[in-house]
N, C-alpha and C. Protein backbone atom coordinates (compact mmCIF):
# COMPACT_ATOMS: atom_id res chain seq x y z
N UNK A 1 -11.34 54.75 -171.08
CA UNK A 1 -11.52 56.17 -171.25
C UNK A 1 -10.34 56.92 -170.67
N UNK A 2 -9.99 57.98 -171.45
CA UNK A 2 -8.97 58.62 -171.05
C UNK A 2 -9.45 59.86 -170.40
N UNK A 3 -8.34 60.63 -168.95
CA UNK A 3 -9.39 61.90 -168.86
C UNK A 3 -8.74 62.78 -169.82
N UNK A 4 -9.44 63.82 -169.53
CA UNK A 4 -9.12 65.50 -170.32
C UNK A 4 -8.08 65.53 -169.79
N UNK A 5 -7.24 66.38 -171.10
CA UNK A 5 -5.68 67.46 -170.33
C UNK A 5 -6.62 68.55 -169.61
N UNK A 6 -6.07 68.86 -168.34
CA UNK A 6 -6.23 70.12 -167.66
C UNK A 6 -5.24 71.45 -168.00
N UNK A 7 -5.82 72.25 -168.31
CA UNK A 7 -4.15 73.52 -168.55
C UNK A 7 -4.55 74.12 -168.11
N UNK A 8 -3.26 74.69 -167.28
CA UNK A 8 -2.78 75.88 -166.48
C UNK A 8 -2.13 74.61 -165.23
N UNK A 9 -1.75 75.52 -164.05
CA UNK A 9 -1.22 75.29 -163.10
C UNK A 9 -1.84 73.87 -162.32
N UNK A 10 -1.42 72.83 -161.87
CA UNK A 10 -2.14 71.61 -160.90
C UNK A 10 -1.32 71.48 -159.55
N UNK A 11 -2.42 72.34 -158.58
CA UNK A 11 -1.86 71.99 -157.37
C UNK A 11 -2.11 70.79 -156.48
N UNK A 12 -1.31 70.37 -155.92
CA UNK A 12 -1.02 69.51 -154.92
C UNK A 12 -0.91 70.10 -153.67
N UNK A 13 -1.77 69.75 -152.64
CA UNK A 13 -1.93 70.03 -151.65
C UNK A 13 -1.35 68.65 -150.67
N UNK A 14 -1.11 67.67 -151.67
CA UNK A 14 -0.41 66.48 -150.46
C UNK A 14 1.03 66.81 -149.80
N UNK A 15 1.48 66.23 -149.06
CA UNK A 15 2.76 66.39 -148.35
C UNK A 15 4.22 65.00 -149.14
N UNK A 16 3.10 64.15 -149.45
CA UNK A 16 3.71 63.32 -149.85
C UNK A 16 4.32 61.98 -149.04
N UNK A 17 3.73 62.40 -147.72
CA UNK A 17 4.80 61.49 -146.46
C UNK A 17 5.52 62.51 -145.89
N UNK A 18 5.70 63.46 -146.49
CA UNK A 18 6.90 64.36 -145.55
C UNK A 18 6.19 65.04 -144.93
N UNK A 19 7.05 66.19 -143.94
CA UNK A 19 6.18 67.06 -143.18
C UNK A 19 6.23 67.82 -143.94
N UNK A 20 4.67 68.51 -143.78
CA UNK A 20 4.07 69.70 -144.76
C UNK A 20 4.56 70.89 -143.79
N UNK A 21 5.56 71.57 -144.74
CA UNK A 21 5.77 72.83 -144.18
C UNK A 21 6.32 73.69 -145.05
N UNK A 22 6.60 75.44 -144.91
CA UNK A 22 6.56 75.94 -145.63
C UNK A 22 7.58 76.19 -146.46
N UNK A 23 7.48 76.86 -147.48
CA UNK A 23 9.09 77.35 -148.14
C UNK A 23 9.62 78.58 -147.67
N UNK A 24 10.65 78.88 -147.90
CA UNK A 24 11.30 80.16 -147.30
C UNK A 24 10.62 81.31 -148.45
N UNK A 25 10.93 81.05 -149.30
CA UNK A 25 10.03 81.68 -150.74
C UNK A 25 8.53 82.01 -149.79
N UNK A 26 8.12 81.21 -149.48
CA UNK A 26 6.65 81.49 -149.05
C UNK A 26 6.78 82.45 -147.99
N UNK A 27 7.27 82.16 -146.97
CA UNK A 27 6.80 82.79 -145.57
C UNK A 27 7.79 84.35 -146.10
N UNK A 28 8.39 84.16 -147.31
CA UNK A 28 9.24 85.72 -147.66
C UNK A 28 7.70 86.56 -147.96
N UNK A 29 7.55 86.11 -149.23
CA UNK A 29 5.79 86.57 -149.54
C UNK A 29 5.24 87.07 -148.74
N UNK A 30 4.84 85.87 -147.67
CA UNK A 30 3.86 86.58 -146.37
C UNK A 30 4.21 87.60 -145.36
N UNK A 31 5.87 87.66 -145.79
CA UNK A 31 6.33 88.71 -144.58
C UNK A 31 5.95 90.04 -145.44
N UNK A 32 6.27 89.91 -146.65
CA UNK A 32 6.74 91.20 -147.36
C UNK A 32 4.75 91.50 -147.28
N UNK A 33 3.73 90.79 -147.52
CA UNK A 33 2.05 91.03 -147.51
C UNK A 33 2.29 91.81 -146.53
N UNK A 34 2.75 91.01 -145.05
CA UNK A 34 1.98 91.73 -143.87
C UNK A 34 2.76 92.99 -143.35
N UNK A 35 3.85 92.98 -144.04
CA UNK A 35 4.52 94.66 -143.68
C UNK A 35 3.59 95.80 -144.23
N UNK A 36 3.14 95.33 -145.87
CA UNK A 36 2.06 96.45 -146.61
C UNK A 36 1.33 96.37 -145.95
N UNK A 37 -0.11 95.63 -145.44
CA UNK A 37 -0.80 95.85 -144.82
C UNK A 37 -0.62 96.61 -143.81
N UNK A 38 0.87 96.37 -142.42
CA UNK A 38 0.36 97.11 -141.63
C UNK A 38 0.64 99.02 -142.26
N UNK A 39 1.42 98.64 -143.03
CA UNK A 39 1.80 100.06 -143.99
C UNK A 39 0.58 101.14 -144.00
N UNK A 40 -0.88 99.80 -144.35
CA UNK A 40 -1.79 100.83 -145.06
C UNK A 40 -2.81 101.38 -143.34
N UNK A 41 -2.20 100.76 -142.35
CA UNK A 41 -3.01 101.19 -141.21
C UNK A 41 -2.67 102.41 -140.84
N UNK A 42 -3.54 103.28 -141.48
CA UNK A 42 -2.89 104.99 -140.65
C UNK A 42 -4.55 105.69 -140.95
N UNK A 43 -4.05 106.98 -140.61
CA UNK A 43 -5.15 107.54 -140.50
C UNK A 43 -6.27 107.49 -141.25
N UNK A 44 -6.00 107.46 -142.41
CA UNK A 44 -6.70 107.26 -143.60
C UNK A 44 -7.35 105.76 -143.59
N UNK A 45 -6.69 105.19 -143.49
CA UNK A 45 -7.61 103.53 -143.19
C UNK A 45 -8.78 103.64 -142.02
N UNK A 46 -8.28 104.13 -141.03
CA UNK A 46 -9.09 104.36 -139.86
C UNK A 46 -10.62 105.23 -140.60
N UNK A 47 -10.15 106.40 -141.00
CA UNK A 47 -11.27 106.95 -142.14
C UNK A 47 -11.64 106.38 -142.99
N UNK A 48 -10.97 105.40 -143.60
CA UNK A 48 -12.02 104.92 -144.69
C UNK A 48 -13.05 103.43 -144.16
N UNK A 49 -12.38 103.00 -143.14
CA UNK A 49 -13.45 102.22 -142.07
C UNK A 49 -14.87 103.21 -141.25
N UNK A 50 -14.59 104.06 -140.94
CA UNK A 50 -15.61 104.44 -140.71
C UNK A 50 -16.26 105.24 -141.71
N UNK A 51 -16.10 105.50 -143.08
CA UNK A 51 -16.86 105.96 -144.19
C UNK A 51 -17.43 104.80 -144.97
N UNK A 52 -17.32 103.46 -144.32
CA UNK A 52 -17.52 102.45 -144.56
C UNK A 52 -19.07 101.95 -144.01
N UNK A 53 -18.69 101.92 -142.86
CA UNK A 53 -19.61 101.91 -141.51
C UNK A 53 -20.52 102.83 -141.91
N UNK A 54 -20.64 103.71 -142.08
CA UNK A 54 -21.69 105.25 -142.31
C UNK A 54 -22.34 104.47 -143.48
N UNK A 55 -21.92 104.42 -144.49
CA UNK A 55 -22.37 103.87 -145.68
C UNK A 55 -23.32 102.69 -145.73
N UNK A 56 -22.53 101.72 -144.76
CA UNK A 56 -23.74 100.68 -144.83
C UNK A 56 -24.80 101.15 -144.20
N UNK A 57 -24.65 101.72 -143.33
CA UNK A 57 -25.90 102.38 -142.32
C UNK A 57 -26.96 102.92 -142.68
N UNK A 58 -26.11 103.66 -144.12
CA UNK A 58 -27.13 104.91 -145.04
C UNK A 58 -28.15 103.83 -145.71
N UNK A 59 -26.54 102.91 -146.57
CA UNK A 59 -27.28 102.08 -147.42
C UNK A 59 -28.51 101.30 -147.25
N UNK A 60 -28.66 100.22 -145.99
CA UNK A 60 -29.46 99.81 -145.66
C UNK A 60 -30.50 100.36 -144.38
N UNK A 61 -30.53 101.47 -144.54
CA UNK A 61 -31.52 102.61 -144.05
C UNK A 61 -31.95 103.33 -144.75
N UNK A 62 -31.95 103.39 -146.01
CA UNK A 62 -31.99 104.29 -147.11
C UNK A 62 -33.35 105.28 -146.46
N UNK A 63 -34.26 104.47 -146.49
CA UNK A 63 -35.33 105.78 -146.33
C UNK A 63 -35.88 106.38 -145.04
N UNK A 64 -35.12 105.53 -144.15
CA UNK A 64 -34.90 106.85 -142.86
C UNK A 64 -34.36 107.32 -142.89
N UNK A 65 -32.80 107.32 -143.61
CA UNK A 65 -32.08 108.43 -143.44
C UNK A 65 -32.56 109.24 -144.32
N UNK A 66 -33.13 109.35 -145.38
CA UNK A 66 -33.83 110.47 -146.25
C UNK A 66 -34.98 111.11 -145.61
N UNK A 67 -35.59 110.34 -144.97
CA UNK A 67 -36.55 110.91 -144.07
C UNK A 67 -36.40 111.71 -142.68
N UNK A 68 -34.58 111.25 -142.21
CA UNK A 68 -34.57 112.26 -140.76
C UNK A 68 -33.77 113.71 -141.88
N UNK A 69 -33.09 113.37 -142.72
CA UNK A 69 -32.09 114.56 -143.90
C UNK A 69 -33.37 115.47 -143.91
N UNK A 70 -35.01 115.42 -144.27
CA UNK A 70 -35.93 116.35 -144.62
C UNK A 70 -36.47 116.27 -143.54
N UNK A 71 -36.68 115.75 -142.87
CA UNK A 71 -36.82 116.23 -141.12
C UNK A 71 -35.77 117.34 -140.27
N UNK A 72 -34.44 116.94 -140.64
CA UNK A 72 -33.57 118.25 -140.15
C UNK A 72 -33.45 119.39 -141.00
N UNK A 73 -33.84 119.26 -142.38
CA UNK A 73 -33.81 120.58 -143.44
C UNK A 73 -35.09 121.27 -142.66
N UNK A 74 -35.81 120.62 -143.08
CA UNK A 74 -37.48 121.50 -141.98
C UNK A 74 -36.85 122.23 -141.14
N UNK A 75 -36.77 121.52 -140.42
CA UNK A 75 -36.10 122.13 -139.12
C UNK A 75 -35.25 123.22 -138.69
N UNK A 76 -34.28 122.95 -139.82
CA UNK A 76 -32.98 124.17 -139.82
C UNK A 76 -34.10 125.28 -140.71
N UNK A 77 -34.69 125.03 -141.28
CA UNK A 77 -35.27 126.31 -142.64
C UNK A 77 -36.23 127.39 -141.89
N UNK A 78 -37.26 125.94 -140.58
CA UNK A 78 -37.87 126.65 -139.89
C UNK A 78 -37.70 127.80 -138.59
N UNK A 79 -36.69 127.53 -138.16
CA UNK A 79 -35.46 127.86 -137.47
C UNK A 79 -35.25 129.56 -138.28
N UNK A 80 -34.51 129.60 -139.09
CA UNK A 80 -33.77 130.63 -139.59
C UNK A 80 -35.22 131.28 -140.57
C-alpha cells in the first residue's frame, strides 16, 4: 500500500542530529512581532483590557447586573 500525497507545506520538527536552533530569518520575525506588540501597549490597550474585564463581569452576571441597573434607576427616579 502506498500512502496519500499530502499538499501544502510538511513540517519537520526534527533537528536531524544537529543542534536545533534558530534562523536569523526567524528570531528577525520575532523581533519585528514583539516591537508591534509592545507598540500596541498604550493607553488604549490598557482601556480596552478593562472594557474587557467589565464585559465579562456583565456577561456572566447578566441578571444581576440588570437587576442592580433597575435597582439604581428606582432609586435615582425616586430621588428626583
Amino acid at each position: 500500500m502506498s500512502t496519500p500525497f499530502q499538499s501544502g507545506p510538511h513540517w519537520s520538527t526534527a533537528s536531524f542530529g544537529e543542534t536545533a536552533d534558530t534562523s536569523p530569518m526567524e528570531l528577525s520575525a520575532l523581533g519585528d512581532h514583539l516591537d508591534l506588540c509592545r507598540g500596541l501597549r498604550g493607553r488604549l490597550f490598557a482601556a480596552r483590557c478593562r472594557a474587557e474585564v467589565v464585559h465579562g463581569f456583565v456577561a456572566s452576571h447578566l441578571v444581576t447586573t440588570a437587576l442592580g441597573v433597575v435597582a439604581l434607576v428606582v432609586a435615582v427616579w425616586l430621588v428626583l
